[in-house]
Protein backbone atom coordinates (compact mmCIF):
# COMPACT_ATOMS: atom_id res chain seq x y z
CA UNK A 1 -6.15 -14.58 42.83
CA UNK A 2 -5.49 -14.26 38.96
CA UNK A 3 -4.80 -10.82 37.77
CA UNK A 4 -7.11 -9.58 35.02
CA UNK A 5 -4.41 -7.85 32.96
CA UNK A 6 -2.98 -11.87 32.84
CA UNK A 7 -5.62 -12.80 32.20
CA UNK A 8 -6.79 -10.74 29.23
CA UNK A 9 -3.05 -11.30 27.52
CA UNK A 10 -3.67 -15.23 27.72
CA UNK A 11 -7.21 -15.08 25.94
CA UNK A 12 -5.09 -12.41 23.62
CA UNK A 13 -2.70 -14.59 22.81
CA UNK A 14 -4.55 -18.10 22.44
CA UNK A 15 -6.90 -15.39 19.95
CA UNK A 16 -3.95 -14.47 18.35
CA UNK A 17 -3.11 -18.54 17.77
CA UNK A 18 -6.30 -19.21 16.44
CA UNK A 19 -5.93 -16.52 13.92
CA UNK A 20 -2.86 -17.70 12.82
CA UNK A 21 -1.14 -16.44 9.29
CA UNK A 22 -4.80 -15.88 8.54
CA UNK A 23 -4.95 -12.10 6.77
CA UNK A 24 -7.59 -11.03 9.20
CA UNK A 25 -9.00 -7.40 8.16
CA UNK A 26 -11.27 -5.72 11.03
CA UNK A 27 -12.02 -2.50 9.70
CA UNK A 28 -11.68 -0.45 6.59
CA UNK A 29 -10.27 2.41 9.03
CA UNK A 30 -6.81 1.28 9.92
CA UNK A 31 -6.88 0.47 13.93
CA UNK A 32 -5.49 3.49 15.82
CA UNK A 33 -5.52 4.36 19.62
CA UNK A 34 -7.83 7.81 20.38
CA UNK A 35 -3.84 8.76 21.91
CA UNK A 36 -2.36 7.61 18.14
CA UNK A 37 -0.90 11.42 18.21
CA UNK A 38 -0.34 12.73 21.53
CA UNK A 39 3.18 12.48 21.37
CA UNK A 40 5.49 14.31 18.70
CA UNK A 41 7.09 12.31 15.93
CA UNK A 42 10.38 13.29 17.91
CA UNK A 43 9.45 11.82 20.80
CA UNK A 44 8.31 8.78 19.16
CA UNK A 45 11.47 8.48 17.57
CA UNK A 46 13.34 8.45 20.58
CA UNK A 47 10.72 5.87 21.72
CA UNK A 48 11.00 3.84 18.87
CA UNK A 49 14.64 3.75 19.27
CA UNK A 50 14.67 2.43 22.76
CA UNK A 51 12.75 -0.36 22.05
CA UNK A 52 14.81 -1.16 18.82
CA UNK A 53 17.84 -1.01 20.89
CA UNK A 54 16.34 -3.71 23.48
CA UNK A 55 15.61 -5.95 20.47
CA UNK A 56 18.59 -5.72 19.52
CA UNK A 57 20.51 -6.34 22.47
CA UNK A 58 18.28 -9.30 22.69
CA UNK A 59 19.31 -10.35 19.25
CA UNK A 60 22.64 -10.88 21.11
CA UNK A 61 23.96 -8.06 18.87
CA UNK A 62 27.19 -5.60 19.65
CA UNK A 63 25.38 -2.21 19.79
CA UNK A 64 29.06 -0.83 20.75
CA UNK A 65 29.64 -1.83 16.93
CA UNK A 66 30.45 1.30 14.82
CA UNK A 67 28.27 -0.83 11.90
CA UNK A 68 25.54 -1.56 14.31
CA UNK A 69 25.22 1.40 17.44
CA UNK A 70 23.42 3.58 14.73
CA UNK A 71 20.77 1.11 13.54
CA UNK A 72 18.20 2.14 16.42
CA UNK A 73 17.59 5.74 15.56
CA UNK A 74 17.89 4.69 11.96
CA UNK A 75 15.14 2.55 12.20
CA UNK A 76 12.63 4.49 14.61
CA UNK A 77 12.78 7.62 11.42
CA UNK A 78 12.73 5.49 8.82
CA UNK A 79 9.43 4.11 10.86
CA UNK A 80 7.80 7.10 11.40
CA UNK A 81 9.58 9.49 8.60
CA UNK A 82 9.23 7.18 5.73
CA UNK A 83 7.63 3.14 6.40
CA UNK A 84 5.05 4.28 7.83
CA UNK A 85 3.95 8.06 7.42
CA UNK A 86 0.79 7.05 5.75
CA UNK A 87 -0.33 6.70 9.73
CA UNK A 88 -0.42 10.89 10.75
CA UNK A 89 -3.50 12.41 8.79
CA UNK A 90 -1.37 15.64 8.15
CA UNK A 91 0.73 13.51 5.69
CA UNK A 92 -2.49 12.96 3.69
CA UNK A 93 -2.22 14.89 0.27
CA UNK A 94 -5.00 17.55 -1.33
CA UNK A 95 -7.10 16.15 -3.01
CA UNK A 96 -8.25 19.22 -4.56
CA UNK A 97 -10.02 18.29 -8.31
CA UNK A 98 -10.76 20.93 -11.38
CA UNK A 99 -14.43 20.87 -13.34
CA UNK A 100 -14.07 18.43 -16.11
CA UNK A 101 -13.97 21.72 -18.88
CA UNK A 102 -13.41 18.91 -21.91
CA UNK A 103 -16.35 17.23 -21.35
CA UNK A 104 -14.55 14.07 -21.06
CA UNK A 105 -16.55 11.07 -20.37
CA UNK A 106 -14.63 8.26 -20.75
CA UNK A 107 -12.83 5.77 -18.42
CA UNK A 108 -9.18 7.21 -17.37
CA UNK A 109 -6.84 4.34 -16.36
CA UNK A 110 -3.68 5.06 -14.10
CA UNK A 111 -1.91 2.13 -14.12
CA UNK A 112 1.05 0.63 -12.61
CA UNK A 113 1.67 3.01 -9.41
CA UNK A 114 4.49 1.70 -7.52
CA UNK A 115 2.92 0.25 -4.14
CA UNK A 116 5.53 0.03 -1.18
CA UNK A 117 3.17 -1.07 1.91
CA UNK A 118 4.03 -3.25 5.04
CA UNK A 119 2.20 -6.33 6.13
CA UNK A 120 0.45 -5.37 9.87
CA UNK A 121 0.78 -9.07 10.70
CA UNK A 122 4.45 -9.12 10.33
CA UNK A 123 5.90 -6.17 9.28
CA UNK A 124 7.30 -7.76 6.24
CA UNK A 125 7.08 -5.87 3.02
CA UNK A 126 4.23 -5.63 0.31
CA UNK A 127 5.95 -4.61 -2.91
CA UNK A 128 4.09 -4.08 -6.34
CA UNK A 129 1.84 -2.70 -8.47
CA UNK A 130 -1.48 -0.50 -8.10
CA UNK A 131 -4.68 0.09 -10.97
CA UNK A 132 -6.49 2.66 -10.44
CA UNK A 133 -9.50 4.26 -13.10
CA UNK A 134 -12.85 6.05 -12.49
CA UNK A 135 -15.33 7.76 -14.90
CA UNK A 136 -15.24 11.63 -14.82
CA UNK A 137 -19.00 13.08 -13.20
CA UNK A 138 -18.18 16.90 -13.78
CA UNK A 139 -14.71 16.68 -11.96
CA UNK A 140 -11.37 15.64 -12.75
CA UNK A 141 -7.99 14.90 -10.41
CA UNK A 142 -4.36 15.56 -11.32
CA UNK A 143 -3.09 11.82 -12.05
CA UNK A 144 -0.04 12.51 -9.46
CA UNK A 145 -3.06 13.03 -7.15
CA UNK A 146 -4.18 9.26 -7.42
CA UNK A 147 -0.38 7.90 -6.95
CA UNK A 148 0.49 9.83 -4.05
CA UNK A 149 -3.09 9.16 -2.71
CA UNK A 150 -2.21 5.22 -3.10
CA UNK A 151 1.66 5.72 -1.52
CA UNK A 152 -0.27 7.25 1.43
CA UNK A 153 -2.40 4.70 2.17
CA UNK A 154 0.24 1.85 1.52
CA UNK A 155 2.61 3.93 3.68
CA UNK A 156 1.44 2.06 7.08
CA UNK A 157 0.67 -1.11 8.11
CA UNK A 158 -1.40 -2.62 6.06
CA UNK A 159 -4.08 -5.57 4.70
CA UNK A 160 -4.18 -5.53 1.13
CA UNK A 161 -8.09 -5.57 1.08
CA UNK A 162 -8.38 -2.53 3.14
CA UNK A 163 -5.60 -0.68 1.11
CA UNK A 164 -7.78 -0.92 -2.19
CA UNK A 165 -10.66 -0.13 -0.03
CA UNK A 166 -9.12 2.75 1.28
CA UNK A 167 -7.99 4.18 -1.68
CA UNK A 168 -11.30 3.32 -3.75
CA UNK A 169 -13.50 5.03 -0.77
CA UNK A 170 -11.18 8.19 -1.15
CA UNK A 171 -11.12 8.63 -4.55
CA UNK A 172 -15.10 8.41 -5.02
CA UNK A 173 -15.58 11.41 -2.12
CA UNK A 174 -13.33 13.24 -3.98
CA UNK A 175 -14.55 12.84 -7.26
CA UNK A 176 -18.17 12.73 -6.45
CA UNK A 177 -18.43 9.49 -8.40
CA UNK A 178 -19.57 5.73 -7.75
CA UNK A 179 -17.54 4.99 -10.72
CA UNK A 180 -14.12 4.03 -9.02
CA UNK A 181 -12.18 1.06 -9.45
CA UNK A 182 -9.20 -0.48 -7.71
CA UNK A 183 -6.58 -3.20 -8.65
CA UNK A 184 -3.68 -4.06 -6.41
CA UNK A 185 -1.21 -7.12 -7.34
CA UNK A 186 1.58 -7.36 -5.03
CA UNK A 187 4.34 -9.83 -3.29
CA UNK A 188 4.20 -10.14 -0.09
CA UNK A 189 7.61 -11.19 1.66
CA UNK A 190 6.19 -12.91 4.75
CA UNK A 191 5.35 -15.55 1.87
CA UNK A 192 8.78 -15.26 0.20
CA UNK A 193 10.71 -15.21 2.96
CA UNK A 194 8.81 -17.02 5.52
CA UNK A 195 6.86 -20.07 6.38
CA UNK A 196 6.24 -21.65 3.17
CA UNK A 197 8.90 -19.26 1.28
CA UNK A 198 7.01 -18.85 -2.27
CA UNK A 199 9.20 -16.92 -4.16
CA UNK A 200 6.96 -16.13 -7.36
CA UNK A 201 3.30 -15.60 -6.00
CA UNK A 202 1.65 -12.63 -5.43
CA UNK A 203 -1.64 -10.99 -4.31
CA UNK A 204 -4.52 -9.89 -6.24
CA UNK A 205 -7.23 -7.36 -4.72
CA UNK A 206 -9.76 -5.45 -6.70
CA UNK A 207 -12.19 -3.33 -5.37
CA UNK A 208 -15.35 -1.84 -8.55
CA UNK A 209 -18.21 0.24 -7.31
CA UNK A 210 -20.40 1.96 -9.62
CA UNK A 211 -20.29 1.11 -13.23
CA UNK A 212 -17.42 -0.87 -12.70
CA UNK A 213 -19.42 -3.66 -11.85
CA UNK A 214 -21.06 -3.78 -15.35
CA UNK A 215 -19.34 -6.65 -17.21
CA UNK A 216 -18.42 -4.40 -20.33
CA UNK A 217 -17.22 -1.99 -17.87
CA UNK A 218 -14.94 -3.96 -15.91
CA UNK A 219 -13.51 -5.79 -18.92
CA UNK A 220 -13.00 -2.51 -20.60
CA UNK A 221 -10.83 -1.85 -17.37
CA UNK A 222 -9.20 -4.73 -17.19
CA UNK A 223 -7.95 -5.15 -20.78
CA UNK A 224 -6.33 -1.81 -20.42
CA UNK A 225 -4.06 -2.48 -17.60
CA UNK A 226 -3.55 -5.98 -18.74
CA UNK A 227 -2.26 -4.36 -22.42
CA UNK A 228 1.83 -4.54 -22.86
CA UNK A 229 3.75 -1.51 -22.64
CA UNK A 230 4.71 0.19 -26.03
């Protein structure tokens, strides 16, 4: 008699085929187990480490190496301590915002915020650039706000798509505004360094709600983060 768990890893698998390289995005909630945080980071570092170890020893590697028997707990807390700690909701920063006292009514444009993300289908980096700009409605952020509200969102495994999502959705509950926009245009090294190994593409995602999807809007927008650095 066929087991079900066998069975239920071959129609995994053979879905998993299908999909391919294919940059599939589910949700705009990143997938996480209800038990995502029952364990401490320490414990899932020692977890982590384990299971880098076996990999490694797979590899064929010498894990008795002085170069090499350190690499497994080096990797499990740069995982969780650093890659991604965008995952645990109590990294998330305030994102406390101050009444717009200036009256200032104009677009506000920060633009090129480092992005350092992983790619969830291979765990290949996603290096580049983030856009961000919304219209004030009676409330203001501090700009570090909006790049260390973009490194915690890129700080996990990621789909492009859903990281300007993510970020956009944020930044409009904060703010109290429809009047968000998003642009992300990044390398991704499971192209560079992989399968077809295209060294000098890169991804563009963009994400307007609000008046951002007014033509003068969004051209106002993009001419600002398109204009050369003085």
């Amino acid at each position: 008699m066929e087991d079900k768990s066998t069975k239920i890893s071959e129609e995994l698998l053979k879905e998993v085929d299908e999909i391919g390289d294919n940059h599939i995005m589910t949700s705009i909630e990143t997938p996480m187990r209800p038990d995502a945080f029952d364990m401490s980071n320490e414990e899932k570092i020692e977890k982590i480490e384990g299971y880098f170890e076996k990999i490694m020893h797979t590899l064929g590697l010498d894990l008795t190496d002085d170069s090499l028997k350190g690499t497994p707990k080096r990797v499990a807390k740069l995982y969780i301590k650093d890659l991604f700690k965008g995952l645990d909701p109590a990294n998330k920063p305030s994102m406390s915002t101050f009444e717009n006292k200036y009256n200032y009514n104009q677009m506000l444009v920060e633009k090129n915020i480092t992005l350092y993300s992983n790619c969830e289908h291979h765990f290949l980096p996603i290096v580049g650039k983030a856009h961000v700009a919304y219209i004030p409605n009676g409330r203001v952020i501090g700009l570090s706000k909006i790049n260390r509200i973009v490194d915690y969102y890129a700080r996990r495994p990621q789909v492009q798509e859903r990281l300007a999502l993510q970020v956009l959705n944020d930044l409009k509950q904060a703010l109290n505004t429809e009047d968000v926009a998003v642009y992300v245009d990044a390398e991704h090294m499971c192209i560079s360094s992989r399968g077809v190994s295209d060294q000098h593409s890169s991804t563009v995602t963009v994400e307007y709600s609000g008046k951002f999807k007014e033509e003068n809007t969004k051209n106002e927008f993009l001419t600002y983060i398109n204009a050369p650095l003085k």
